[in-house]
Protein backbone atom coordinates (compact mmCIF):
# COMPACT_ATOMS: atom_id res chain seq x y z
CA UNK A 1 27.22 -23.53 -40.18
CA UNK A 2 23.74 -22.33 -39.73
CA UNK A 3 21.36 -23.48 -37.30
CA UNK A 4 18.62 -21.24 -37.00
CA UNK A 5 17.63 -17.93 -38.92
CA UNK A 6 15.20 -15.82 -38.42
CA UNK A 7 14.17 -14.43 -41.81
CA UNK A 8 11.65 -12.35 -40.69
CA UNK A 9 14.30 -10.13 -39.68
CA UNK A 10 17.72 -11.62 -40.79
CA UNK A 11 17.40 -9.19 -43.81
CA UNK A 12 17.11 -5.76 -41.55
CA UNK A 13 21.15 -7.02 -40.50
CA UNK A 14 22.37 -9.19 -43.04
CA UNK A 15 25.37 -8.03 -45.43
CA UNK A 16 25.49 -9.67 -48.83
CA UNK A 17 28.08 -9.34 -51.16
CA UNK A 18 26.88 -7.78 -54.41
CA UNK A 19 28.19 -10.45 -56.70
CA UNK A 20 26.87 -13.27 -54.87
CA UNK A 21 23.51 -12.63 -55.77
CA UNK A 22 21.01 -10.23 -57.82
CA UNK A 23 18.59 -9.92 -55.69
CA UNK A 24 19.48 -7.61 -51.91
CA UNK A 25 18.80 -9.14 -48.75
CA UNK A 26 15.52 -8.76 -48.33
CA UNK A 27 14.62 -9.72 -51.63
CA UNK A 28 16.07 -13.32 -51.09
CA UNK A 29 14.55 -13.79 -47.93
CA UNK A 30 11.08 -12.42 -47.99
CA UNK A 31 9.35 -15.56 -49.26
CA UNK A 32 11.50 -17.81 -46.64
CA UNK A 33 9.62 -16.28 -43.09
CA UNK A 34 6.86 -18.39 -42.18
CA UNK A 35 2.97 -17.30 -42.16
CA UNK A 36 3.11 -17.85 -37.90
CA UNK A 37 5.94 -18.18 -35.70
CA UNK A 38 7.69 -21.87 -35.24
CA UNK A 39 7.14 -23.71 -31.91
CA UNK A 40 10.81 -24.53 -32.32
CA UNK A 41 12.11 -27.91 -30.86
CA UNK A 42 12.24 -28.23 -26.94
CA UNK A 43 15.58 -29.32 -25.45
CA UNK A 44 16.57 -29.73 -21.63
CA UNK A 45 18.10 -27.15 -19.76
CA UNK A 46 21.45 -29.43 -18.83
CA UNK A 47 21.88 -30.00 -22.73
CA UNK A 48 25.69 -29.48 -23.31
CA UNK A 49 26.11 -31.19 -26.70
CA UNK A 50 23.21 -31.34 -29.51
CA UNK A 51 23.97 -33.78 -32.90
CA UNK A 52 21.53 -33.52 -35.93
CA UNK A 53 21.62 -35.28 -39.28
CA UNK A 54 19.72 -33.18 -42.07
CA UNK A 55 19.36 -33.53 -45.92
CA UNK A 56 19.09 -31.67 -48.51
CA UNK A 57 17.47 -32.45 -51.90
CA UNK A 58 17.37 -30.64 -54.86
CA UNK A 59 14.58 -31.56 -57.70
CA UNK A 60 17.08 -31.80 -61.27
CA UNK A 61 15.95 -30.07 -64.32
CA UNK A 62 12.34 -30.21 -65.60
CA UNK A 63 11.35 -31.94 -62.46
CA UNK A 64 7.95 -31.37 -60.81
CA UNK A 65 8.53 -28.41 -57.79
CA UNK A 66 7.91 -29.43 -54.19
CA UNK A 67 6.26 -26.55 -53.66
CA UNK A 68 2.39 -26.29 -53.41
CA UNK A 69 0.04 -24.95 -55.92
């Protein structure tokens, strides 16, 4: 499970097995960091237990990208 990554930097420390990609590292996560650092989401000091639902959604094949022009 992953929570957070910073992947500005993850790359300088990450290990990645040669066959699970083609790309190193670096390569994978450069596009990922974002143009200005993430206020992040404030939580309470006394917080001993944190649940999240998330989703993840792949377009199929030949579908428009998400991504912006």
């Amino acid at each position: 499970t992953v929570l957070a990554l910073d992947t500005a930097h993850a790359a300088d420390t990450m290990l990645l097995r040669p066959d699970l990609a083609d790309r190193s590292p670096h390569g994978l996560l450069s596009g990922m960091a974002p143009a200005r650092p993430s206020n992040g989401a404030r939580i309470p000091a006394d917080t001993a237990r944190l649940a999240l639902t998330a989703t993840l959604a792949v377009p199929g094949p030949g579908a428009p990208s998400a991504d912006p022009p």
